[in-house]
Protein backbone atom coordinates (compact mmCIF):
# COMPACT_ATOMS: atom_id res chain seq x y z
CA UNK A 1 0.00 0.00 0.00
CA UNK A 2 1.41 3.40 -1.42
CA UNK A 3 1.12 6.28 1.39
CA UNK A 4 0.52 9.86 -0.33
CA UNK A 5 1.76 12.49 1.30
CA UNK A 6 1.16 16.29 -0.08
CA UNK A 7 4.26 18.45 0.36
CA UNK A 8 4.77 21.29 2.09
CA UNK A 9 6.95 24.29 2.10
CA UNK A 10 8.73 25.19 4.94
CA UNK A 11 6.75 28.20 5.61
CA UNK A 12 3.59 26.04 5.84
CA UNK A 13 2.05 26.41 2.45
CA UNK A 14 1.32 23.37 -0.01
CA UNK A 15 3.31 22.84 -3.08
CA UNK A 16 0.51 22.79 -6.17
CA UNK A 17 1.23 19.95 -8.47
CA UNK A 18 1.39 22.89 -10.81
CA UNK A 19 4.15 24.61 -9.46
CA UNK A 20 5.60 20.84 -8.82
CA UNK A 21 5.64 19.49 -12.32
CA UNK A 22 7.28 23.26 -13.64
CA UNK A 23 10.55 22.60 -11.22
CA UNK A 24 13.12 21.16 -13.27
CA UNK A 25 15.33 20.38 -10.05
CA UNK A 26 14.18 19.80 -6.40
CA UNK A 27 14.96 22.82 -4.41
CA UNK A 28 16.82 20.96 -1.35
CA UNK A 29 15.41 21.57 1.93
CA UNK A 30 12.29 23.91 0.95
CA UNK A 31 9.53 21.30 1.00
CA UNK A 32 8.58 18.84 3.88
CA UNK A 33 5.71 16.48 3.74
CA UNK A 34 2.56 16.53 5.86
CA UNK A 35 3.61 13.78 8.51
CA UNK A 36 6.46 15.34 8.70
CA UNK A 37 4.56 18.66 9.24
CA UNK A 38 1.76 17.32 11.70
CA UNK A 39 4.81 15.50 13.77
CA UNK A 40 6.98 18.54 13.89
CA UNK A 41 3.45 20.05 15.17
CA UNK A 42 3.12 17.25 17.98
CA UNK A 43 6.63 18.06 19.00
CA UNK A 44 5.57 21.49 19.04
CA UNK A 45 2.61 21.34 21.58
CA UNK A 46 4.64 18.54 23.54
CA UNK A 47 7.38 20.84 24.60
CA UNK A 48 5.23 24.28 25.18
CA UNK A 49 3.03 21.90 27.59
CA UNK A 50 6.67 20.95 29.44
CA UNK A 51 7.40 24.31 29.56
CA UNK A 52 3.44 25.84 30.27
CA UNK A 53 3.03 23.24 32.95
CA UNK A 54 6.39 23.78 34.76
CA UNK A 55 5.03 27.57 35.07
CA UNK A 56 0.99 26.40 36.21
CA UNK A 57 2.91 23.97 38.72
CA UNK A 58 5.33 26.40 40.45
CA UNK A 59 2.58 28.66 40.48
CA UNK A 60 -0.42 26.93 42.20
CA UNK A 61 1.72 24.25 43.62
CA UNK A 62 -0.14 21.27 42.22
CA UNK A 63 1.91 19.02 44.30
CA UNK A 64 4.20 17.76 41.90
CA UNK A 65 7.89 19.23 42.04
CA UNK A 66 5.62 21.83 44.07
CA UNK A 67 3.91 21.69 47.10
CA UNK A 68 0.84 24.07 47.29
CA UNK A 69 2.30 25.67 50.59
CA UNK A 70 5.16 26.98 48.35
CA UNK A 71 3.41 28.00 45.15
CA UNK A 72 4.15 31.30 43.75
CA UNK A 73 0.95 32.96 44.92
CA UNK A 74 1.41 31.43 48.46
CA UNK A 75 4.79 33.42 48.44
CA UNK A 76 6.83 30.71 47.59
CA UNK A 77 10.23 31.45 45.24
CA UNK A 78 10.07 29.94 42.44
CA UNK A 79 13.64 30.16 41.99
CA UNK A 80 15.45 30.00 45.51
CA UNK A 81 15.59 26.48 45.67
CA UNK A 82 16.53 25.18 42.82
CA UNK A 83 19.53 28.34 42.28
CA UNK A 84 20.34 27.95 46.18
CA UNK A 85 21.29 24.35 45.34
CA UNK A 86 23.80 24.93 43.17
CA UNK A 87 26.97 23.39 44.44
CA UNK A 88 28.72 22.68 40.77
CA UNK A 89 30.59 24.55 38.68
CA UNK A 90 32.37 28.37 38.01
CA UNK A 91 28.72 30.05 38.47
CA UNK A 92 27.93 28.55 41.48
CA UNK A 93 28.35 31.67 43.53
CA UNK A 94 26.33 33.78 41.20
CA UNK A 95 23.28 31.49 40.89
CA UNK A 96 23.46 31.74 44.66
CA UNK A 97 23.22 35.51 44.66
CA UNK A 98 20.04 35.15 42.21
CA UNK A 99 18.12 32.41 44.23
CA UNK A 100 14.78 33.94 45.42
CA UNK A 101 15.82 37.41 43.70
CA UNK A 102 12.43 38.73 42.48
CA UNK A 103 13.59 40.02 39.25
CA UNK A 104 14.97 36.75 38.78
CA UNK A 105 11.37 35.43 40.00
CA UNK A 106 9.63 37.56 37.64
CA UNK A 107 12.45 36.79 34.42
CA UNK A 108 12.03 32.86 35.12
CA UNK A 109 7.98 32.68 35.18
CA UNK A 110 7.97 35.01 32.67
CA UNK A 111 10.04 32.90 30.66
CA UNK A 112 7.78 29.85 31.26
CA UNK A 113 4.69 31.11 30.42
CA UNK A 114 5.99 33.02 27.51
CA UNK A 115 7.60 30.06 25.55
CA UNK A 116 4.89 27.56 27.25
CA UNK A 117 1.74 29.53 24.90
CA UNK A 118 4.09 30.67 22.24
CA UNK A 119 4.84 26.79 21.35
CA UNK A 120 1.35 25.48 22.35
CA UNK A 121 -0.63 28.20 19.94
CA UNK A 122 2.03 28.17 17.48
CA UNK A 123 2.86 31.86 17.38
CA UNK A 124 6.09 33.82 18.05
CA UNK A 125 7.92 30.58 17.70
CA UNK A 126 11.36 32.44 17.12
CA UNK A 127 11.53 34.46 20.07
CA UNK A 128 10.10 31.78 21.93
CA UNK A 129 13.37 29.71 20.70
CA UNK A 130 15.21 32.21 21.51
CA UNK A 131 14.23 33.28 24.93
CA UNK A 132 13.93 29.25 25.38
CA UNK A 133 17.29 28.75 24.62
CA UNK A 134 19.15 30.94 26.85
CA UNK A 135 16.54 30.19 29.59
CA UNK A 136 17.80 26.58 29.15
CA UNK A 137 21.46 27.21 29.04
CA UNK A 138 21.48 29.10 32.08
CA UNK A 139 20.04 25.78 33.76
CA UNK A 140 22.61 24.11 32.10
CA UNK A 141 25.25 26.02 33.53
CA UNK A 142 23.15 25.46 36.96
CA UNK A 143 23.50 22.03 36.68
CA UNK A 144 27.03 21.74 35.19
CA UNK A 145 27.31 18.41 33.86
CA UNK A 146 30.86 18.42 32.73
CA UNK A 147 31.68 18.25 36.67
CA UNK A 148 32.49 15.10 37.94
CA UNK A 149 32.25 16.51 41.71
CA UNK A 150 30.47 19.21 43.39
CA UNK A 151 32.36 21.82 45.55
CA UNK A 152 31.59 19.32 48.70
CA UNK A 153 33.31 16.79 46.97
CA UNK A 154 30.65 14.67 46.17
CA UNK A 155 30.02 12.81 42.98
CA UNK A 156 27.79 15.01 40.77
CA UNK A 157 25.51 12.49 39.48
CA UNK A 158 26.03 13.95 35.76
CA UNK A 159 24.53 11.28 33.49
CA UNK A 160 26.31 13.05 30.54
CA UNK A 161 29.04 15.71 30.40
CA UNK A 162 27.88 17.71 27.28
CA UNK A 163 24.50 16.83 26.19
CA UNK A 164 21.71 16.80 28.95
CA UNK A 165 17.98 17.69 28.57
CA UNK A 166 18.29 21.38 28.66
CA UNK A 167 20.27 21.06 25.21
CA UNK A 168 17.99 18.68 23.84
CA UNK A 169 14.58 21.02 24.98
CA UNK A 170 17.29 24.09 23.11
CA UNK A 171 17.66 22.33 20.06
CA UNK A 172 14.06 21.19 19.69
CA UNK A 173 12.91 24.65 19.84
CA UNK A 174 14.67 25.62 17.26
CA UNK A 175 13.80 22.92 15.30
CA UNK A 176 10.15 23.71 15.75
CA UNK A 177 10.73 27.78 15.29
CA UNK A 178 13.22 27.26 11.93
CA UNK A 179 9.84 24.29 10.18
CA UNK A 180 7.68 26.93 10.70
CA UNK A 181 5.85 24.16 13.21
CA UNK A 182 3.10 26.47 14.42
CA UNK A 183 1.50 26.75 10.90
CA UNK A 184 0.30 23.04 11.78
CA UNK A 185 -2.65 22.68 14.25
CA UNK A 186 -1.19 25.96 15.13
CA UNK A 187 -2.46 29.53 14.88
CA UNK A 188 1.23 30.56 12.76
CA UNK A 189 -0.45 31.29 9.37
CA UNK A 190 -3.19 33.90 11.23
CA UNK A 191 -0.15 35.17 13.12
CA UNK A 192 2.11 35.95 10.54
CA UNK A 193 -0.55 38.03 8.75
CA UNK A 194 -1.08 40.41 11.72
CA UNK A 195 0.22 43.57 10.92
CA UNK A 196 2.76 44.62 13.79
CA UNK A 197 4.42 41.20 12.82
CA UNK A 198 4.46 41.75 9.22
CA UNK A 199 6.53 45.09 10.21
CA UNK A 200 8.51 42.74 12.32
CA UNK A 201 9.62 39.55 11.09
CA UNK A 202 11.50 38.29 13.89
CA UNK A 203 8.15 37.52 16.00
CA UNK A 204 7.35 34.90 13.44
């Protein structure tokens, strides 16, 4: 059994047979097909919920990696314990002078929910990536996996000295923002026609 499967350009529109049977050479990396499309869209939602419910659980505390008696609106930090913990690596002392800060607060949740709705509605996705990706290499540099010891001496636990999850969560938002993923059970196509982001192209 043959599987068709329409393409689709990069920027989310289909390729006509038309304009398909007038290209006398493929043009390499412009057209994906529609699994490929609707997976890079499930990818999509799947990490903006990781990110969206990280925010909704240090928020309300569900009970989780939160307890409700330190959510955010109980007056709980959503930063001091995880930065206060740090006890690996050069920027150990300055995570320690962030932990509980509340512009650092305020920058972190911010940071959350921003990339969180940007990836689960499909819009912004390239300032979401962006803001996304330095978010998650500053918990890289947290965590410090290319220590083999904390400043105690203990064994850091580092399952992998280069490549952990916050690298992995980096590079699949970008993959998502660069596919134009949000134009896929996404609200990307509406977005990009709005007029403030027509002026500018890097909220796309």
């Amino acid at each position: 059994m043959t599987i068709q499967q329409e393409p689709v350009r990069l920027d989310g529109s289909l390729q006509l047979p038309a304009q398909r049977a007038t290209q006398t050479a493929p043009t390499r990396g412009a057209v994906i097909t529609t699994h490929a499309a609707k997976v890079l869209a499930v990818a999509r939602v799947a990490v903006g919920f990781v990110f969206l419910w990280a925010f909704l659980d240090k928020t309300f505390g569900f009970g989780y990696a939160t307890p409700s008696a330190k959510a955010w609106i109980n007056g709980g930090s959503p930063t001091k314990g995880f930065l206060s913990s740090v006890a690996v690596g050069p920027f150990e002392s300055t995570f320690h002078s962030w932990a509980g800060a509340t512009w650092a607060n305020w920058l972190f949740m911010l940071g959350l929910l921003g990339v969180g709705v940007a990836l689960t509605l499909g819009v912004a996705l390239r300032a979401a990536a962006a803001s996304g990706t330095v978010l998650m290499l500053l918990m890289w540099a947290a965590e410090w996996p290319l220590a083999k010891h904390t400043s105690a001496g203990e064994l850091s636990m580092s399952t992998n000295p280069i490549v952990d999850y916050h690298l992995v969560y980096a590079l699949a938002l970008i993959v998502v923002a660069v596919t134009y993923a949000g134009n896929t059970w996404g609200l990307g196509r509406l977005w990009a026609k709005l007029p403030f982001v027509r002026r500018n192209r890097w909220l796309l």
